[in-house]
N, C-alpha and C. Protein backbone atom coordinates (compact mmCIF):
# COMPACT_ATOMS: atom_id res chain seq x y z
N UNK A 1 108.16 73.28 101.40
CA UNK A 1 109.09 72.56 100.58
C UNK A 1 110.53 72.74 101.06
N UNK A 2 110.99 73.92 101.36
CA UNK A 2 112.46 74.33 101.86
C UNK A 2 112.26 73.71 103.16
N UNK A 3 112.03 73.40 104.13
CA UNK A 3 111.65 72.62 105.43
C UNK A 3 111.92 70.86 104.81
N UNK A 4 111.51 70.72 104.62
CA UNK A 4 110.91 69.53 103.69
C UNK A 4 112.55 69.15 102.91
N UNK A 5 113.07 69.84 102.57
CA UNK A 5 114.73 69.46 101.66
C UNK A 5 115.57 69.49 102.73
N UNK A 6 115.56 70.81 103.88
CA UNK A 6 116.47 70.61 104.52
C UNK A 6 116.40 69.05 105.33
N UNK A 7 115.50 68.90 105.55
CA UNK A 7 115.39 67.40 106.38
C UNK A 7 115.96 66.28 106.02
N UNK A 8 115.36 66.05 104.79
CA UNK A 8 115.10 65.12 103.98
C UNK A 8 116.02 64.72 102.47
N UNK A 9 116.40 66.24 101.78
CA UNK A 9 117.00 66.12 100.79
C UNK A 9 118.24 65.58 100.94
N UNK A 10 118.93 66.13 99.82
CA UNK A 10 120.43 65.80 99.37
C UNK A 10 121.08 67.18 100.26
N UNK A 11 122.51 67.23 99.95
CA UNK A 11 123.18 68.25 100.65
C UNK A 11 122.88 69.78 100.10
N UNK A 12 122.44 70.87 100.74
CA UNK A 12 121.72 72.00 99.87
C UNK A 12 122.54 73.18 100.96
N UNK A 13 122.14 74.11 100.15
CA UNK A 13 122.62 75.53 100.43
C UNK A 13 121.40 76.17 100.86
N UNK A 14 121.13 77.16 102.01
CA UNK A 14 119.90 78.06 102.15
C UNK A 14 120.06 79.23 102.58
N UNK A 15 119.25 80.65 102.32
CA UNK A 15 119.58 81.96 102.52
C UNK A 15 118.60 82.20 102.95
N UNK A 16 118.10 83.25 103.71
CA UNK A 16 117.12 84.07 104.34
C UNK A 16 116.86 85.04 103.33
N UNK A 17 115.12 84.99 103.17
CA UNK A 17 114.62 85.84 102.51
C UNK A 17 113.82 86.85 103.16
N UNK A 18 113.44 88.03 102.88
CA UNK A 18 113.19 89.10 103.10
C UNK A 18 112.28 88.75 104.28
N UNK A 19 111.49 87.80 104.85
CA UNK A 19 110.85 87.22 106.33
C UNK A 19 111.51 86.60 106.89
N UNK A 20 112.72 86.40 106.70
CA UNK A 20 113.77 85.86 107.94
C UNK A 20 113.62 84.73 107.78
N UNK A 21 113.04 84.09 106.27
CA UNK A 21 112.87 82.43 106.89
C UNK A 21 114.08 81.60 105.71
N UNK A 22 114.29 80.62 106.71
CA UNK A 22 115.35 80.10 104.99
C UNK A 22 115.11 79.31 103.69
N UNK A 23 115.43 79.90 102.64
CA UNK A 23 115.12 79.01 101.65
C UNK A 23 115.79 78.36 101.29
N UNK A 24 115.48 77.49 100.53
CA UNK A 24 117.02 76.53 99.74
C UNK A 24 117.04 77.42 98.19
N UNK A 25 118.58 77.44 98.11
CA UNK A 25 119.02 78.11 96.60
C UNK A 25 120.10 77.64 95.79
N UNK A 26 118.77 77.49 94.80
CA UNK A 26 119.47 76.11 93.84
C UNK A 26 121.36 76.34 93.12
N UNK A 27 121.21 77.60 92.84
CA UNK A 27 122.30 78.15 92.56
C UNK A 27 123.60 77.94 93.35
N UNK A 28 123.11 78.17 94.33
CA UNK A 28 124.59 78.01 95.31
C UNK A 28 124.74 77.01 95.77
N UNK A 29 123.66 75.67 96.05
CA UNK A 29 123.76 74.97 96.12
C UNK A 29 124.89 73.55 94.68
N UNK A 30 124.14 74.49 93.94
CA UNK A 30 124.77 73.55 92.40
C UNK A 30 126.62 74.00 92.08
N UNK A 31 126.43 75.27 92.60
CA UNK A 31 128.15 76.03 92.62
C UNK A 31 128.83 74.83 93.72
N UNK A 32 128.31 75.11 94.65
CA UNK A 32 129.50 73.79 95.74
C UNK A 32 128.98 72.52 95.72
N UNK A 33 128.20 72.19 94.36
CA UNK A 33 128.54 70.26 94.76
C UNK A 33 128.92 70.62 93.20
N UNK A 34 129.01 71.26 91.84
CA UNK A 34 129.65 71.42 91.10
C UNK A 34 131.81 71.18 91.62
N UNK A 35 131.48 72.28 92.55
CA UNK A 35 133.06 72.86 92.82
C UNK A 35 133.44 70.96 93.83
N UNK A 36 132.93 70.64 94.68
CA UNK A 36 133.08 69.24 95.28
C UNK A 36 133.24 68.66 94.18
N UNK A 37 132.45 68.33 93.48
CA UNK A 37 132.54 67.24 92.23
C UNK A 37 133.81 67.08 91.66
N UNK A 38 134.16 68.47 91.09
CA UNK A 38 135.76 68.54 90.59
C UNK A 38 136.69 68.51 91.10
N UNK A 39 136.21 68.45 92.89
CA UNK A 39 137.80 68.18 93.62
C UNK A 39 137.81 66.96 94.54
N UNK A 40 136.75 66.25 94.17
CA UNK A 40 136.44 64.96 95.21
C UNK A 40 136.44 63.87 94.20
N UNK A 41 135.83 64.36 93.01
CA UNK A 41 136.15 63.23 91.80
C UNK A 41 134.49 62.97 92.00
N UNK A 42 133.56 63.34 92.27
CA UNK A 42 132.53 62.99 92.25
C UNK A 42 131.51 62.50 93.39
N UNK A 43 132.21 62.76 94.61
CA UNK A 43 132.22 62.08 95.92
C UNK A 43 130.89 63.10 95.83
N UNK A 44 129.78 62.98 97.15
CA UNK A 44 128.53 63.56 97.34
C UNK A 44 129.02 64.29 98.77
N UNK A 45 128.64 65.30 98.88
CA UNK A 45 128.92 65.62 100.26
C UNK A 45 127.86 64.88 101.02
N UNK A 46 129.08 64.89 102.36
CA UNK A 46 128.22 64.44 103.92
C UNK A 46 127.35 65.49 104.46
N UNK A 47 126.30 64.50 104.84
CA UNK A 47 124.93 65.87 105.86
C UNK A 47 125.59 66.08 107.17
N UNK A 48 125.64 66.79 107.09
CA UNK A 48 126.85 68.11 108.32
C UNK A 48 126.44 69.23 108.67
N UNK A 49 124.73 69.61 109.21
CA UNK A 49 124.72 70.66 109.04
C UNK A 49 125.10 72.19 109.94
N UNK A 50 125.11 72.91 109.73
CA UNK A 50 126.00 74.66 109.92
C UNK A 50 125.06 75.73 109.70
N UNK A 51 125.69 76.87 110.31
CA UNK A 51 125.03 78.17 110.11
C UNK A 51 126.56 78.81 109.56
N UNK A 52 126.23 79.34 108.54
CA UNK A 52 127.61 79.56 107.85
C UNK A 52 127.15 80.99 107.90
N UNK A 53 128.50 82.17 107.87
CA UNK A 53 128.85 83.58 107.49
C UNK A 53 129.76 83.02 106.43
N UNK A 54 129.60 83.76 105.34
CA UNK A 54 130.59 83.34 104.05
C UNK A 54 131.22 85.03 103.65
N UNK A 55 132.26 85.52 104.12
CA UNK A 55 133.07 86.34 103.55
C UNK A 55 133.76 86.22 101.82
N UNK A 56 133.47 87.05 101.01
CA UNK A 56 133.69 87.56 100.01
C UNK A 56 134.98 88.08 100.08
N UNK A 57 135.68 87.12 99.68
CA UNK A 57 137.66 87.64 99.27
C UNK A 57 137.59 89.46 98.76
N UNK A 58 136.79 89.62 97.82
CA UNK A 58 137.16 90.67 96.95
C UNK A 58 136.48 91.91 97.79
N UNK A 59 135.79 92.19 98.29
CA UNK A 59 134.86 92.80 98.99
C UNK A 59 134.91 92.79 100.31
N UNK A 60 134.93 91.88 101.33
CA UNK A 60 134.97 92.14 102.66
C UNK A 60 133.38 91.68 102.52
N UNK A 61 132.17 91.10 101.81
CA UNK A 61 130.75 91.22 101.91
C UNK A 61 130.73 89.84 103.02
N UNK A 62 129.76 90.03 103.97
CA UNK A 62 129.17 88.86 104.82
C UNK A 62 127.87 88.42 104.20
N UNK A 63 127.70 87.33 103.94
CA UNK A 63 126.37 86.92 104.18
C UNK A 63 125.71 85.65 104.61
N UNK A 64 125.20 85.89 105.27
CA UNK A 64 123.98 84.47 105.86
C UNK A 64 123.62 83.29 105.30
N UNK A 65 123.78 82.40 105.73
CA UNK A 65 123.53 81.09 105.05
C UNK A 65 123.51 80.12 105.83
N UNK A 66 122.77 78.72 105.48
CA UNK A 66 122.57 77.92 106.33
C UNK A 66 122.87 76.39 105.42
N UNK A 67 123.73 75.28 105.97
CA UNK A 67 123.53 74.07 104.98
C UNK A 67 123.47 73.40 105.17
N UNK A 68 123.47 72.07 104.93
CA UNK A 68 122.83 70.94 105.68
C UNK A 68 124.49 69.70 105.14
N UNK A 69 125.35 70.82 104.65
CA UNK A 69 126.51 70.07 104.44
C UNK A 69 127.73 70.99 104.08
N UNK A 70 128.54 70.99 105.41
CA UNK A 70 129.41 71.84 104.97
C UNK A 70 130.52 71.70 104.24
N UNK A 71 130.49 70.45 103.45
CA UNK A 71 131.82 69.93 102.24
C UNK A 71 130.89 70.77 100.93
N UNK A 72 129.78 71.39 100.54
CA UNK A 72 130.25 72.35 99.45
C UNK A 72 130.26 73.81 99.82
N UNK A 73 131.16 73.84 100.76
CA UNK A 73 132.12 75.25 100.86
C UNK A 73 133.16 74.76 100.79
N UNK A 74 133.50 73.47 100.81
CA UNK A 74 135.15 73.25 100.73
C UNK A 74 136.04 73.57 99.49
N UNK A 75 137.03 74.50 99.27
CA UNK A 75 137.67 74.70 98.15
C UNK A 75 137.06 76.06 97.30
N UNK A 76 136.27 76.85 98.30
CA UNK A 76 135.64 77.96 98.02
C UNK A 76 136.94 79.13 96.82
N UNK A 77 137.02 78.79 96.02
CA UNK A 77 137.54 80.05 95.27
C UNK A 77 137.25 81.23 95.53
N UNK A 78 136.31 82.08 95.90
CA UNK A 78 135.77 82.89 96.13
C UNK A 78 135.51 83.40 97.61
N UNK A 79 135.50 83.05 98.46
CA UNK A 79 134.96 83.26 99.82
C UNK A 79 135.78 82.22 101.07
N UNK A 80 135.45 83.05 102.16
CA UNK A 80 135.74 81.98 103.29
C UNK A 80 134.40 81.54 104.19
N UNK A 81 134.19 81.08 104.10
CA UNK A 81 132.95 80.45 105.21
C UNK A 81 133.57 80.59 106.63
N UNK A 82 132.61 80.45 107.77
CA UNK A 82 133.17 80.23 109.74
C UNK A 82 131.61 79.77 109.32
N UNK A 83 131.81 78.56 109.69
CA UNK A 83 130.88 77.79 110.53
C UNK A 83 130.50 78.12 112.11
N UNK A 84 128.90 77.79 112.35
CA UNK A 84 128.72 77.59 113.69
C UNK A 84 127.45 76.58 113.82
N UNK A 85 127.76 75.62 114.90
CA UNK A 85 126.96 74.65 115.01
C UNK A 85 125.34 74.90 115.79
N UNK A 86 125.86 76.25 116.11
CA UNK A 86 124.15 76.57 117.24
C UNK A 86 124.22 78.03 116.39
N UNK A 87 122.69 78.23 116.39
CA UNK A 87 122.14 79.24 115.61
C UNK A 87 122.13 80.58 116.69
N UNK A 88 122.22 80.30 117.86
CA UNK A 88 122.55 81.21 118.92
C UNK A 88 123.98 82.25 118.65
N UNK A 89 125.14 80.92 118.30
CA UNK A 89 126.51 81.37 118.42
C UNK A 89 126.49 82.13 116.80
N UNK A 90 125.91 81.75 116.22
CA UNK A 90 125.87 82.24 114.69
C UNK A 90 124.94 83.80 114.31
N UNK A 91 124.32 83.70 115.49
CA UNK A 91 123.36 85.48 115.58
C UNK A 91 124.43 85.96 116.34
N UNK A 92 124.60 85.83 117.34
CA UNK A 92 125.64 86.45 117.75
C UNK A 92 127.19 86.80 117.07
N UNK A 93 127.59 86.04 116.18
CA UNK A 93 128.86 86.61 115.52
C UNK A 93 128.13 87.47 114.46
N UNK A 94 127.32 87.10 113.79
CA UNK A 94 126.37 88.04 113.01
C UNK A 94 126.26 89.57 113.54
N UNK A 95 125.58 89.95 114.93
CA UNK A 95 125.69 90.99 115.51
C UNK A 95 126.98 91.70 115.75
N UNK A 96 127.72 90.78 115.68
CA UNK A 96 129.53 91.89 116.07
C UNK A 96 129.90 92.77 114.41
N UNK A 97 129.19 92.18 113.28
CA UNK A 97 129.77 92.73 112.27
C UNK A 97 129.40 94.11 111.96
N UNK A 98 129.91 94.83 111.97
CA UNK A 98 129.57 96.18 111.71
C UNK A 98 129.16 96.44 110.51
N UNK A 99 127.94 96.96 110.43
CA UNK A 99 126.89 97.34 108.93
C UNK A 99 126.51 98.52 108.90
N UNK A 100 127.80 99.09 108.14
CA UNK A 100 127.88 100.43 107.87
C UNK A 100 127.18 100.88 106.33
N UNK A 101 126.48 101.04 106.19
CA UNK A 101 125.45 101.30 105.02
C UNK A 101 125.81 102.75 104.51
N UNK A 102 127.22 103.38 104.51
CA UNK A 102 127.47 104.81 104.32
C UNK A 102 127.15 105.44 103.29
N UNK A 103 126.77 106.62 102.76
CA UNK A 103 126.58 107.03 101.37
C UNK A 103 127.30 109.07 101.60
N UNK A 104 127.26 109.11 100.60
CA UNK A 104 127.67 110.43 100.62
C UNK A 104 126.30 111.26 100.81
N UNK A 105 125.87 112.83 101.22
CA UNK A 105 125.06 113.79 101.25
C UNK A 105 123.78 114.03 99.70
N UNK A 106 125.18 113.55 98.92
CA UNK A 106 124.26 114.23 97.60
C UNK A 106 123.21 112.71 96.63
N UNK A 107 123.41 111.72 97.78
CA UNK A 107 123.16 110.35 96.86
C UNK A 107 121.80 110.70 96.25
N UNK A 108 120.97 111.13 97.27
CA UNK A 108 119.52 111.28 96.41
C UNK A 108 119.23 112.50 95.11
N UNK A 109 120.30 113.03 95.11
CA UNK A 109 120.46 113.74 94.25
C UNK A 109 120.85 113.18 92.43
N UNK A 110 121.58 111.94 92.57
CA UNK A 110 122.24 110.95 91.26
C UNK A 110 121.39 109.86 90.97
């Protein structure tokens, strides 16, 4: 079915789930044609599709994503997206980010 939308559907949002494969997610998908809607007046986004890293303003958080239209990241309140058009160039900026998973000595202890 997620194969099947990206092709075929309307403009969608997709994340990698725990097998590396992508799904479509309705949520984030409905957040940026919600957030488009209110700044396009209702316009539909164009099929454009991207391998998006979406940085988290508040946090510094990266995460993975894939869309088949990159006008609902436009006007992101929350985040910055970097697009990349080849899934090559998009593992590879992926790999430069440093994923420091740090915890203190006593964590298994709390």
């Amino acid at each position: 079915m997620d194969e099947r939308l990206a092709i075929e559907g309307p403009p969608s949002i997709f994340i990698l789930d725990h097998e590396q494969k992508w799904r479509f997610d309705a949520s984030l998908t409905r957040d940026g044609t919600q957030r488009l809607n209110q700044e396009k007046e209702g316009l539909q986004a164009e099929l454009d599709w991207a391998f998006v890293l979406l940085r988290d303003r508040s946090t510094g958080f990266v995460s993975r994503m894939m869309t088949t239209s990159k006008g609902l990241f436009d006007g992101h309140t929350r985040a910055d997206p970097k697009f990349f058009d080849q899934e090559e160039d998009f593992d590879a900026a992926w790999g430069e980010i440093s994923m420091l998973p740090v915890v203190g000595d006593d964590w298994l202890e709390n």
